[in-house]
Protein backbone atom coordinates (compact mmCIF):
# COMPACT_ATOMS: atom_id res chain seq x y z
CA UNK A 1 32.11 5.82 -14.52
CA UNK A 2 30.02 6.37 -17.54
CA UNK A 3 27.65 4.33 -16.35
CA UNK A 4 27.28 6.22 -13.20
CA UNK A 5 27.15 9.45 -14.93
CA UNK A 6 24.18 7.53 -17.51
CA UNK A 7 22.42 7.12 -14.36
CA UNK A 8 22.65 9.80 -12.19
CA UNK A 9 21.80 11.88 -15.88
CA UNK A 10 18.37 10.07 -16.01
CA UNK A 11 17.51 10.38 -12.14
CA UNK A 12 18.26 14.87 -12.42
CA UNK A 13 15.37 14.56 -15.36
CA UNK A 14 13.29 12.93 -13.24
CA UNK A 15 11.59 10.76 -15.48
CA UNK A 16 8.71 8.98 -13.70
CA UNK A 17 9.90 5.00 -12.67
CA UNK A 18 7.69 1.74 -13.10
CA UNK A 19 7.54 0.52 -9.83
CA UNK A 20 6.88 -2.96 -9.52
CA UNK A 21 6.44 -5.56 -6.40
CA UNK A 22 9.94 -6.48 -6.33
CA UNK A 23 11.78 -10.01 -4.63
CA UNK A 24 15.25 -8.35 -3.46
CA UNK A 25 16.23 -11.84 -2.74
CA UNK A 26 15.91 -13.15 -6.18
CA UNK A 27 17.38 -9.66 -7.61
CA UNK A 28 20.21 -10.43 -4.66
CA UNK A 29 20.82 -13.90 -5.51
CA UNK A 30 21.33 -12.85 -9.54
CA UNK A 31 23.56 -10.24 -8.72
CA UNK A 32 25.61 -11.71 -6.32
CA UNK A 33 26.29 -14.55 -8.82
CA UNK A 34 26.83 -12.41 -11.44
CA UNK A 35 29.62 -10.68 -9.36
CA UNK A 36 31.47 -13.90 -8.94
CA UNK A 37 31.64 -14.12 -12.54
CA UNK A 38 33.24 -10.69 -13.41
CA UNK A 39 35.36 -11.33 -11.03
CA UNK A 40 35.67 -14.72 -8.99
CA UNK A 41 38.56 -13.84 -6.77
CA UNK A 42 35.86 -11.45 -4.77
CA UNK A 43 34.15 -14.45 -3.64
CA UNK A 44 31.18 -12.87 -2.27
CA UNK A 45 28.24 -14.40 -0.55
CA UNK A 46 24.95 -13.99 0.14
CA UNK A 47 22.62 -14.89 3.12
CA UNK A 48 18.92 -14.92 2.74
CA UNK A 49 16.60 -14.72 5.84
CA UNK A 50 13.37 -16.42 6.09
CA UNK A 51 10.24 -15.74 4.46
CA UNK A 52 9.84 -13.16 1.19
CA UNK A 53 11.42 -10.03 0.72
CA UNK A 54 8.89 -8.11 -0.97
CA UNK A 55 9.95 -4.38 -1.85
CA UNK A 56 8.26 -1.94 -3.90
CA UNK A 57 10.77 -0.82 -6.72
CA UNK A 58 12.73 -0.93 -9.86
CA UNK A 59 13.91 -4.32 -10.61
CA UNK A 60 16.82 -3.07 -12.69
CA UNK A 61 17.63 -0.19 -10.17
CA UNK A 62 17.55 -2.50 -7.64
CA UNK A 63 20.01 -4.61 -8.79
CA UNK A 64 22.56 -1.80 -9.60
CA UNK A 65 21.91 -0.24 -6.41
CA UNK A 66 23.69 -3.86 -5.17
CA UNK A 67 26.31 -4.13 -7.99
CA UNK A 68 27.10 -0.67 -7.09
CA UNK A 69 28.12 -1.42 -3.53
CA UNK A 70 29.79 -4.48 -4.26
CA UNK A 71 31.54 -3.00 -6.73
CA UNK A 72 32.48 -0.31 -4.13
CA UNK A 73 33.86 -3.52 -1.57
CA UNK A 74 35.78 -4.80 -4.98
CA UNK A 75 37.82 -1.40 -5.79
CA UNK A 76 37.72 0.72 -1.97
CA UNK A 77 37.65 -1.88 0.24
CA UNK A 78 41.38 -3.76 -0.36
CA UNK A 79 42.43 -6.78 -1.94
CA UNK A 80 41.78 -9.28 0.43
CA UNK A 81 38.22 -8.09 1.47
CA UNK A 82 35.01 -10.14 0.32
CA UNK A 83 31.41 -8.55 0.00
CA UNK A 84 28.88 -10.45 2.36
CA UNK A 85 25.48 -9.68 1.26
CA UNK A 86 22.85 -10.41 3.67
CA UNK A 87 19.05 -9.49 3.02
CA UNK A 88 16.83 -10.01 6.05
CA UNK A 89 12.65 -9.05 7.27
CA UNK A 90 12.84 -6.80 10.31
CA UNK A 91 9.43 -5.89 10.93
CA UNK A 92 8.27 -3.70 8.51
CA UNK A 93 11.13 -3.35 6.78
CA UNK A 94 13.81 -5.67 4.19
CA UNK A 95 17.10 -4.69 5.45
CA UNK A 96 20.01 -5.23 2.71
CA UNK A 97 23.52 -5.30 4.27
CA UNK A 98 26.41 -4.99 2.31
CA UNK A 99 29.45 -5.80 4.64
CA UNK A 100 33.43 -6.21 4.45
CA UNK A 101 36.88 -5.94 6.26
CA UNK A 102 38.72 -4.05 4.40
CA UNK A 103 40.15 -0.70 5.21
CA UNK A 104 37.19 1.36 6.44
CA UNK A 105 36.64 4.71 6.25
CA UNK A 106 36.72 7.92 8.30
CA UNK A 107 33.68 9.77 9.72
CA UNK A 108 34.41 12.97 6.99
CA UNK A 109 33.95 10.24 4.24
CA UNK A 110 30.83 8.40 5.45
CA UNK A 111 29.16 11.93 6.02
CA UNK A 112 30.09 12.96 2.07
CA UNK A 113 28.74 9.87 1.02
CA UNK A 114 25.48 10.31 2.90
CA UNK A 115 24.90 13.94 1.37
CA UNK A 116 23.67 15.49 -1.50
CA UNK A 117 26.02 15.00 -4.87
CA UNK A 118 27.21 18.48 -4.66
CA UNK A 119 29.29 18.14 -1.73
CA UNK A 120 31.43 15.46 -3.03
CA UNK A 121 34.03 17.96 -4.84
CA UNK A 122 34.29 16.07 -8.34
CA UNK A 123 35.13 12.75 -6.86
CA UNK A 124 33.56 10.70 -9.80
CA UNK A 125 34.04 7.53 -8.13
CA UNK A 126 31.58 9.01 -5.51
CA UNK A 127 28.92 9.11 -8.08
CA UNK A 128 27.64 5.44 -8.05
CA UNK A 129 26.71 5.82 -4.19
CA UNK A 130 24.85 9.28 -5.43
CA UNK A 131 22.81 6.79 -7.32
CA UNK A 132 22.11 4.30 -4.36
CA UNK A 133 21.35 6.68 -1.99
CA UNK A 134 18.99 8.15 -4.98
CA UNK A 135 17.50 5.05 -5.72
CA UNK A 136 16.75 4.13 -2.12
CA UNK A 137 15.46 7.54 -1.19
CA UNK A 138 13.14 7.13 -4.79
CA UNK A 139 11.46 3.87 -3.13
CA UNK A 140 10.80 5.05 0.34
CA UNK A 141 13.99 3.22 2.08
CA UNK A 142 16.98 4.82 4.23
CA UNK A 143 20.69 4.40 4.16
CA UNK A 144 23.20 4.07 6.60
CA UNK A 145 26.93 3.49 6.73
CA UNK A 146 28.83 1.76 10.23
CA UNK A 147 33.14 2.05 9.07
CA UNK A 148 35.87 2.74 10.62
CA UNK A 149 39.15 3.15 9.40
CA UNK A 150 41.09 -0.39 9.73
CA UNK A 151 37.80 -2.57 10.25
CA UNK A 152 35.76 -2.60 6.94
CA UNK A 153 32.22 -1.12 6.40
CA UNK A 154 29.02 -1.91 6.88
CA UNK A 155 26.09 -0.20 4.19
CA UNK A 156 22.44 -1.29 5.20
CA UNK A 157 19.49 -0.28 3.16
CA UNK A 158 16.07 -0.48 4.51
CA UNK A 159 13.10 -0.75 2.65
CA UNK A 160 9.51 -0.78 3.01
CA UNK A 161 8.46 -4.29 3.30
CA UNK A 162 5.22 -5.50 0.99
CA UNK A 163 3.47 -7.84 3.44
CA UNK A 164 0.35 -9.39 1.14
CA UNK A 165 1.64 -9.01 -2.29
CA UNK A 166 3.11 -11.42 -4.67
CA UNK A 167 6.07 -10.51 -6.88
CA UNK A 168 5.84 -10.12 -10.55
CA UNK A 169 6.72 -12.97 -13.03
CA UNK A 170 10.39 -12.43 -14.48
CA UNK A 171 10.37 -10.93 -17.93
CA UNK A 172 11.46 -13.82 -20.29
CA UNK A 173 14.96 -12.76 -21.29
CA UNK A 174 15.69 -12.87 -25.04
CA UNK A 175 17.80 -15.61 -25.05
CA UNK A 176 14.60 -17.53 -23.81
CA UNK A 177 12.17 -15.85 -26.36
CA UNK A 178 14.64 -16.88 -28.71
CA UNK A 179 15.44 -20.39 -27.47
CA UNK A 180 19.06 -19.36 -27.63
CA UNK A 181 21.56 -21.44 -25.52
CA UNK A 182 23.78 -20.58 -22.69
C-alpha cells in the first residue's frame, strides 16, 4: 500500500520518465521468477511468443506494472488461482496478458478499475491498478479487462511494438559491480 501510494505520488508530479527500448520478455521472465520466490505456492507461469518484444518504456515501471497484477491474481483472485503470464507480437503491438480462474469480477468493478483514480471511493487496494493503467497510458499502450464473476479475469496490455531497435544492455546490478555472491 505504501508503495502504491510512493508511486502514484511521483506519477501526480509528473516528473519527466527515461524511456528506454525495453525487452518485456526479459522484464517478464525476471518478474515472474521473482514472484515464485515471494511466494511459491502461486506457481505462476509465463509464455513467451516468438521473436522480440521490443517496447518503448520504463524498465522498472514496467516490471511493477506486472508485479502489480500478479500481485492482484495473488490477494483478489482466491486461493487456488495461479497467474499465467503470456507476452505475445500482434502486429504492431506486444500484448501482455495477465490471466487466472479465480473468482472474477462484476462489470461495476472492471469499469472502476478502468477510470480515473477519483472514482474509486478510497479503496486503497485499487491504487496499484491506478498505477498500471498510468503507466501504460504514459508509454502509449491500452488496457483492457475480460472477468466475470465465477470464471477469473483476464488483464491485457498492449503496447507499441519497436520493430528495428535493439534493447539496451542491463545495468550491472551491484552485487555484480561488487563481485558479491548470490
Amino acid at each position: 500500500l505504501v508503495d502504491d501510494l510512493v508511486l502514484l505520488t511521483r506519477l501526480d508530479q509528473e516528473r519527466p520518465f527515461a524511456a528506454e527500448t525495453v525487452d518485456l520478455a526479459a522484464v517478464a521472465a525476471r518478474v515472474v521468477a521473482d514472484a515464485a520466490v515471494i511466494d511459491p505456492s502461486s506457481e505462476p507461469t509465463l509464455t513467451i511468443g516468438e521473436g522480440q518484444m521490443l517496447v518503448e518504456g520504463d524498465e522498472h515501471r514496467l516490471g511493477q506494472v506486472l508485479t502489480n497484477l500478479i500481485d492482484n491474481v495473488r490477494t483478489h483472485a482466491g486461493p487456488a488461482a495461479a497467474a499465467r503470464v503470456t507476452i505475445e507480437r500482434r502486429e504492431e503491438s506486444v500484448i501482455l496478458s495477465v490471466e487466472d480462474d479465480g473468482s472474477g469480477m462484476p462489470p461495476e468493478k472492471i469499469r472502476q478499475l478502468l477510470t480515473d483514480k477519483e472514482s474509486l471511493d478510497g479503496e486503497l487496494h485499487s491504487l496499484g491498478f491506478v498505477f498500471v493503467r498510468r503507466t501504460v497510458e504514459d508509454f502509449g499502450g491500452e488496457i483492457a479487462i475480460d472477468s466475470a464473476v465465477g470464471e477469473g479475469t483476464t488483464v491485457t496490455v498492449r503496447l507499441p511494438y519497436l520493430q528495428d531497435r535493439v534493447a539496451a544492455p542491463r545495468r550491472r546490478s551491484r552485487c555484480e559491480k561488487y563481485n558479491v555472491p548470490w
